[in-house]
N, C-alpha and C. Protein backbone atom coordinates (compact mmCIF):
# COMPACT_ATOMS: atom_id res chain seq x y z
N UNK A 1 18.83 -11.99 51.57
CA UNK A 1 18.81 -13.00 52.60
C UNK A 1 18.19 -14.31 52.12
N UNK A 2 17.12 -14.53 51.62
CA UNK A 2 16.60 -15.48 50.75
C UNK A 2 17.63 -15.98 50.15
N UNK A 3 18.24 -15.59 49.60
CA UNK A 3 19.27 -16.18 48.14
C UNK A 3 20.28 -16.57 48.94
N UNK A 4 20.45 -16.65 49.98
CA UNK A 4 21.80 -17.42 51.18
C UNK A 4 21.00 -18.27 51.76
N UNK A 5 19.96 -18.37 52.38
CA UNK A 5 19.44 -19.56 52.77
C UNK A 5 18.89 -20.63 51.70
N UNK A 6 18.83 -20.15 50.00
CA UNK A 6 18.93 -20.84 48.62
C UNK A 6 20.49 -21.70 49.23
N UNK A 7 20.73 -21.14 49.13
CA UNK A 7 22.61 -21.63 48.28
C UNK A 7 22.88 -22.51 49.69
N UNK A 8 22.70 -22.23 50.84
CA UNK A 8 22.65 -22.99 52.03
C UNK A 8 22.06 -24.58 52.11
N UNK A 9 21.08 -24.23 51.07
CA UNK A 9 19.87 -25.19 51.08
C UNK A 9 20.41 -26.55 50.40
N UNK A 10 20.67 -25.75 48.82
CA UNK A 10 21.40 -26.47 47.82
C UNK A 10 22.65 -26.72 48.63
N UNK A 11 23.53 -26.42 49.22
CA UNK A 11 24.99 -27.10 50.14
C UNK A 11 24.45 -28.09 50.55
N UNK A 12 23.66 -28.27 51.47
CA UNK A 12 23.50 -29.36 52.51
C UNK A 12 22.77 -30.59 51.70
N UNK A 13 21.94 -30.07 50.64
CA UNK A 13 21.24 -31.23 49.69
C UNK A 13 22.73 -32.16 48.87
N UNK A 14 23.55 -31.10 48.37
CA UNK A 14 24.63 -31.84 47.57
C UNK A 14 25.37 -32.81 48.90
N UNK A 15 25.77 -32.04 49.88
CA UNK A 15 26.31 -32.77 50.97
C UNK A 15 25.90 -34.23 51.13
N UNK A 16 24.45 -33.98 50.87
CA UNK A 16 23.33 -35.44 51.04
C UNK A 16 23.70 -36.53 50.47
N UNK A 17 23.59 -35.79 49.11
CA UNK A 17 23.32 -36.70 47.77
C UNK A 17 24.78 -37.24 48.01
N UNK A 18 26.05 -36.22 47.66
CA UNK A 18 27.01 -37.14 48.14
C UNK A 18 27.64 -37.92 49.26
N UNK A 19 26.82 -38.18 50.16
CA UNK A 19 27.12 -39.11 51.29
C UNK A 19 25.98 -40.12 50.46
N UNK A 20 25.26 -40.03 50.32
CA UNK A 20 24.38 -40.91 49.52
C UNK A 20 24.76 -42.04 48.79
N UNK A 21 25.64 -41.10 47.79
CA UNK A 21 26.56 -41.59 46.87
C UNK A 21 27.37 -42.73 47.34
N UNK A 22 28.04 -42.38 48.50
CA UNK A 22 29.06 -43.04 48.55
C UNK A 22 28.94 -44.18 49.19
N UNK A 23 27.52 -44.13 50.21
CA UNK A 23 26.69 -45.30 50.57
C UNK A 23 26.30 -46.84 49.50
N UNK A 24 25.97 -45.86 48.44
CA UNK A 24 25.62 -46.58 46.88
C UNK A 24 26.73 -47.19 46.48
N UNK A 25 27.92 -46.67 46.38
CA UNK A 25 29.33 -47.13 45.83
C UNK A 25 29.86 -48.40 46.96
N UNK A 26 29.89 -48.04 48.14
CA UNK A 26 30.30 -49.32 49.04
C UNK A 26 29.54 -50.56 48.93
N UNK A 27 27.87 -50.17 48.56
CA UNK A 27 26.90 -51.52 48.52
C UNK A 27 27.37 -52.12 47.36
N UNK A 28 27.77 -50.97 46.30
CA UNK A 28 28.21 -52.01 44.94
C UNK A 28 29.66 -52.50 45.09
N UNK A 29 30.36 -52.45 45.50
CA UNK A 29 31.35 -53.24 45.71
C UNK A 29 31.11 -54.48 46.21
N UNK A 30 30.47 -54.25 47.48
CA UNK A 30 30.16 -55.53 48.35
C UNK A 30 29.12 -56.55 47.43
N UNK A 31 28.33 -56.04 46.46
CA UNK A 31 27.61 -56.52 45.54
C UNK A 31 28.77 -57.59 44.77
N UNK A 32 29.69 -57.09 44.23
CA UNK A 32 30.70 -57.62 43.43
C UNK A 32 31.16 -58.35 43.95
N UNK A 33 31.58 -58.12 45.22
CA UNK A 33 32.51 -59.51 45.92
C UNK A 33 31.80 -60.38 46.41
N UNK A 34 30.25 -60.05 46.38
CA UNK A 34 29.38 -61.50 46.76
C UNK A 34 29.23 -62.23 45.65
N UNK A 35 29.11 -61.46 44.31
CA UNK A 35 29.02 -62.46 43.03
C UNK A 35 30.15 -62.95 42.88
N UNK A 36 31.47 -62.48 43.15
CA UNK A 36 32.93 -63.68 43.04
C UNK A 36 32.17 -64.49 43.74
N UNK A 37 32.46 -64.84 44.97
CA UNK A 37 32.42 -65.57 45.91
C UNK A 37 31.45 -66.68 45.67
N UNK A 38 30.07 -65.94 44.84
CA UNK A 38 28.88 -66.80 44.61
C UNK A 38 29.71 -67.78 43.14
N UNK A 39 30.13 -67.02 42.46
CA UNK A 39 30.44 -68.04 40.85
C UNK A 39 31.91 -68.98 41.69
N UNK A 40 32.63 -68.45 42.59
CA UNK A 40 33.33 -69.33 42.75
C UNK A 40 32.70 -71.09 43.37
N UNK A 41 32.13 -70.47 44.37
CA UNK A 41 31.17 -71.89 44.91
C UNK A 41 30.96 -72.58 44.12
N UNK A 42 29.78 -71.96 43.28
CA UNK A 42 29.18 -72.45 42.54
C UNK A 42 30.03 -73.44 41.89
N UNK A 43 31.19 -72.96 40.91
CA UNK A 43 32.51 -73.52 39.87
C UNK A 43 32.99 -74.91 40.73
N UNK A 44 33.06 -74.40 42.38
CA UNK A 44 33.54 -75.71 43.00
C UNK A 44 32.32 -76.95 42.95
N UNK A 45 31.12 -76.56 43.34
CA UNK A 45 30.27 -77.35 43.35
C UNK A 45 29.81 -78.20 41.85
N UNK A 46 30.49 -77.36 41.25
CA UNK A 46 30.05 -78.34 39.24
C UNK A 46 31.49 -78.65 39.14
N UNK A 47 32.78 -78.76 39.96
CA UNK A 47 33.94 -79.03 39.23
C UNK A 47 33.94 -80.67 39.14
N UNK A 48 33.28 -81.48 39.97
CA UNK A 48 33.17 -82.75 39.57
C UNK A 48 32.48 -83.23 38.65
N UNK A 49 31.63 -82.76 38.22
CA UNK A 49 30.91 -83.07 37.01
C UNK A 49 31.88 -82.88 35.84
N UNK A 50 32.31 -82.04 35.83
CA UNK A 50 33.70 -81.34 34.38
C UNK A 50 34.25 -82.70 34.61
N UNK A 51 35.22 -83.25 35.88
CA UNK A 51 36.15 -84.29 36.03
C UNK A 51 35.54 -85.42 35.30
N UNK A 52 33.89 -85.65 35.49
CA UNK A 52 33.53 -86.96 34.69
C UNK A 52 33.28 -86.76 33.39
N UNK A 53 33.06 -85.50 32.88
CA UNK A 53 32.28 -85.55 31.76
C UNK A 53 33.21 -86.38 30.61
N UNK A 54 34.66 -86.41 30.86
CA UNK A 54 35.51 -86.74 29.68
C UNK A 54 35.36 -88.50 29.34
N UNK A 55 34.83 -89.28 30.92
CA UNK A 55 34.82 -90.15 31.00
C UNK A 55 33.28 -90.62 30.82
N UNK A 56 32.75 -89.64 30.70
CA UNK A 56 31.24 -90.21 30.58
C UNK A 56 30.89 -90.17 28.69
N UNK A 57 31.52 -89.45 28.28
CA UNK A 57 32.11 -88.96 26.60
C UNK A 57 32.14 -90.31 25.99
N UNK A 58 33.66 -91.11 26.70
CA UNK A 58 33.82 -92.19 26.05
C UNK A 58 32.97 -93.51 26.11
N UNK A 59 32.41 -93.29 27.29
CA UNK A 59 31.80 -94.68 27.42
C UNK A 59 29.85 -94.36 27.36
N UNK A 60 30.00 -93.69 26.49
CA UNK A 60 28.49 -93.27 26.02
C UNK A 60 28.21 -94.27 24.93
N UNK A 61 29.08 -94.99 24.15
CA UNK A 61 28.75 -96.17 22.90
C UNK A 61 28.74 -97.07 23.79
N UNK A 62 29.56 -97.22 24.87
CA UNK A 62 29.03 -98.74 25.35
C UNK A 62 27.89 -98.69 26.18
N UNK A 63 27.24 -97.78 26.74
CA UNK A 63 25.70 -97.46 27.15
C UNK A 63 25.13 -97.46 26.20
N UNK A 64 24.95 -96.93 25.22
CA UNK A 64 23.89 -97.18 24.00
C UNK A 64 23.73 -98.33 23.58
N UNK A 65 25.12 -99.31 23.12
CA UNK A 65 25.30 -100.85 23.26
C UNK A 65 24.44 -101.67 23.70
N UNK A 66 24.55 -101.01 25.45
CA UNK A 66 23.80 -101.87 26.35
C UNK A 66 22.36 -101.55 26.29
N UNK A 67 22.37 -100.76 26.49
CA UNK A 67 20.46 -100.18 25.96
C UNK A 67 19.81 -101.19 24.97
N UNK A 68 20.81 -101.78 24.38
CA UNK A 68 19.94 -102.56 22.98
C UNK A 68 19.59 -101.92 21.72
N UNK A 69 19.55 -101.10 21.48
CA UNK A 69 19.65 -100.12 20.43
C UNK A 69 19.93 -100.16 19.37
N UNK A 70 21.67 -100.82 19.61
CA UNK A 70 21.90 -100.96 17.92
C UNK A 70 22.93 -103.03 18.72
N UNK A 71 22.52 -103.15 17.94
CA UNK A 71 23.69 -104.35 17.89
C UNK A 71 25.08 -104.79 17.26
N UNK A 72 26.04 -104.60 17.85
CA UNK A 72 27.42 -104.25 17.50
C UNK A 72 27.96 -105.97 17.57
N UNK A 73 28.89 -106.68 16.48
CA UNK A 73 29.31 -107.42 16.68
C UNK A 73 30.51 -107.20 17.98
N UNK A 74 31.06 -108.75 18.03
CA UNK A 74 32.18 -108.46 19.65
C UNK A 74 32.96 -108.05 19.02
N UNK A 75 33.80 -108.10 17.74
CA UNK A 75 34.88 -106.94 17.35
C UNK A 75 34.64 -105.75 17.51
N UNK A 76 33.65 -105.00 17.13
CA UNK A 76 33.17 -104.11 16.82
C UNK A 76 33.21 -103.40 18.73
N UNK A 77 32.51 -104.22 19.89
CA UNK A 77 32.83 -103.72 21.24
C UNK A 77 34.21 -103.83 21.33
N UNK A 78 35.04 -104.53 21.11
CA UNK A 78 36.25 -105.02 21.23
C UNK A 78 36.93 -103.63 21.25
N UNK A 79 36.53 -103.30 19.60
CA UNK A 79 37.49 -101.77 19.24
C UNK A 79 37.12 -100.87 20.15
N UNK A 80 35.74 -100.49 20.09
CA UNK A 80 35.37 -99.67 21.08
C UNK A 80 36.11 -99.45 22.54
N UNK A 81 35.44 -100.49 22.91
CA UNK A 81 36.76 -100.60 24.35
C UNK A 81 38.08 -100.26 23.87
N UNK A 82 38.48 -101.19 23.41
CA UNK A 82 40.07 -100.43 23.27
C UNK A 82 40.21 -99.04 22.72
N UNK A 83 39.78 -98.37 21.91
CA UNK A 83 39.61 -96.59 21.99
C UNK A 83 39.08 -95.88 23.34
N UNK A 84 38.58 -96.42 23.98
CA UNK A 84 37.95 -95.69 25.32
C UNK A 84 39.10 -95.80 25.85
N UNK A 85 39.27 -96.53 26.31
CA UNK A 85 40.63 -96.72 26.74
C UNK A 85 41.95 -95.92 26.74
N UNK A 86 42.09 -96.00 25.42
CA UNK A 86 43.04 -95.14 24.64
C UNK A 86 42.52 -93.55 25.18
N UNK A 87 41.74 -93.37 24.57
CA UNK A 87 41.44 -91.83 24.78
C UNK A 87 41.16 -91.15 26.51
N UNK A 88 40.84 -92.09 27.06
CA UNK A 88 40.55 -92.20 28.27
C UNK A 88 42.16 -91.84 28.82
N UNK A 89 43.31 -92.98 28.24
CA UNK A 89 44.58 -92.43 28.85
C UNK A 89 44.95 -91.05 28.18
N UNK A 90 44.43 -90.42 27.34
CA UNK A 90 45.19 -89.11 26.18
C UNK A 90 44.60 -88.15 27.94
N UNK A 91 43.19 -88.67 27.28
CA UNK A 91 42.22 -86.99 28.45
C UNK A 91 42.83 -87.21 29.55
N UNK A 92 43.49 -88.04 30.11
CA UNK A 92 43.65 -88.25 31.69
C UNK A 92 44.86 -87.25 31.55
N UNK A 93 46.13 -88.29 30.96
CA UNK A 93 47.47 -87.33 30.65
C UNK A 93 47.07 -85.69 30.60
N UNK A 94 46.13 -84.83 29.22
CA UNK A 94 45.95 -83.62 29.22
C UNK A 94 45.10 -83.04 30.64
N UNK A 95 44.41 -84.30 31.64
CA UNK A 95 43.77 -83.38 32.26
C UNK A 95 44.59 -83.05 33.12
N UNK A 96 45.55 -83.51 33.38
CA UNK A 96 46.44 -82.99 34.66
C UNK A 96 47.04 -82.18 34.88
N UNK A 97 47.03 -81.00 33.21
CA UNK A 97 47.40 -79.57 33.41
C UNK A 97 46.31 -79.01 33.80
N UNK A 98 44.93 -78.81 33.56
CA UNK A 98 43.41 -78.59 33.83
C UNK A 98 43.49 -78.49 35.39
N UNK A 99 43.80 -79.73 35.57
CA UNK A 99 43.50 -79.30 37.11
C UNK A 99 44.43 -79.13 38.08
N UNK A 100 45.29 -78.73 37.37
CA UNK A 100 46.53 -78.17 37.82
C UNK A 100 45.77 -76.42 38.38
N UNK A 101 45.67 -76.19 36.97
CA UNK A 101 45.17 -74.73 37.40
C UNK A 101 44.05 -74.69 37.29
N UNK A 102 42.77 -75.62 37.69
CA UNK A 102 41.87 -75.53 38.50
C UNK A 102 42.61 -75.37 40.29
N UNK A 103 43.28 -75.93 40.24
CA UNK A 103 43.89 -75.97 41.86
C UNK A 103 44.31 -74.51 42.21
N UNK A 104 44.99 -74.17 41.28
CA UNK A 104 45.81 -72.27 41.47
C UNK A 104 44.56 -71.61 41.36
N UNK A 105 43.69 -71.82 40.91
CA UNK A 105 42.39 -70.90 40.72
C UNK A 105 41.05 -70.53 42.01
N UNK A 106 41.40 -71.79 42.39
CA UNK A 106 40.63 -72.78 43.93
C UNK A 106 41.36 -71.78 44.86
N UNK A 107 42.82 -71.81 44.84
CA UNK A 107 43.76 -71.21 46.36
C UNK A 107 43.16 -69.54 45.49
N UNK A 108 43.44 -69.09 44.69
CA UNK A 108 42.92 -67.57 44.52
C UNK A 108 42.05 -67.43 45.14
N UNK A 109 41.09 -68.35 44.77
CA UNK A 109 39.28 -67.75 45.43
C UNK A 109 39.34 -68.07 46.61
N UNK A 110 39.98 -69.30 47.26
CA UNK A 110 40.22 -69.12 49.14
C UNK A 110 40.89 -68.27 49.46
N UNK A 111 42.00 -67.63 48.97
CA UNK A 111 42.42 -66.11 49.46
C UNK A 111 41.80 -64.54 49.30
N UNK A 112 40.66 -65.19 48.09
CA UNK A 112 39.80 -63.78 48.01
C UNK A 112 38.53 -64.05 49.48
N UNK A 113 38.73 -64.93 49.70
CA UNK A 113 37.48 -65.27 50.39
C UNK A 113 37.76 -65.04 51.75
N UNK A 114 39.16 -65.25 51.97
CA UNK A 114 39.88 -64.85 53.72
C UNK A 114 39.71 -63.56 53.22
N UNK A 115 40.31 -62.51 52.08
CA UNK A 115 40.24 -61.04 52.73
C UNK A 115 39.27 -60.99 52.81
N UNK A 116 38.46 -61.05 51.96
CA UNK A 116 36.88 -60.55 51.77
C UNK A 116 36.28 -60.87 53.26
N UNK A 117 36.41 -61.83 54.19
CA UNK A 117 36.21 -62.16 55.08
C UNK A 117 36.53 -61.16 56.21
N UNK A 118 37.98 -61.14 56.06
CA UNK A 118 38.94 -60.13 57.33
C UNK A 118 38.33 -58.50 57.21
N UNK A 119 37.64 -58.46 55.30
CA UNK A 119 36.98 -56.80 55.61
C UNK A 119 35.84 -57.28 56.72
């Protein structure tokens, strides 16, 4: 009789542990879909900074320029400018695949964010 209220004992403990379990497994999911949700924000909230950085790149010699720092004859700004320029139209042209699929990436995470929502 002992050794059935053993094995009884051990049933209802495993029973436990696995409802337990599965308590543990739902929190980690929901864990996961709060960190999407968190790196997505986040990605939106720094995506304007990315948009300037290409433009803040080029015109970093003519801030140093101005600082006084080094002294550049006017040819010498002349070129400058005109390469900013230049490169300024290359990055613009390449960025418009960038944020092309920054945009497809944006509608993903607003559709993860309605289901995730509707659970």
């Amino acid at each position: 009789m002992p050794r059935i209220l053993k094995i009884k004992e051990l049933e209802n403990r495993k029973r436990a542990l696995m409802q337990e379990s599965e308590v543990y497994r739902e929190t980690l999911k929901m864990e996961f879909q709060n960190l999407r949700l968190y790196t997505s924000r986040t990605q939106k909230k720094f995506s304007a900074l990315g948009r300037l950085n290409p433009l803040l790149m080029l015109l970093a010699p003519l801030a140093w320029n101005a600082a006084g720092k080094r002294a550049f004859p006017k040819m010498r700004i002349f070129s400058m400018a005109l390469f900013a320029w230049k490169m300024f139209k290359r990055v613009r042209a390449m960025s418009s695949f960038f944020l092309k699929r920054k945009e497809r990436k944006r509608r993903e995470s607003d559709e993860e964010e309605q289901t995730a929502a509707a659970i």
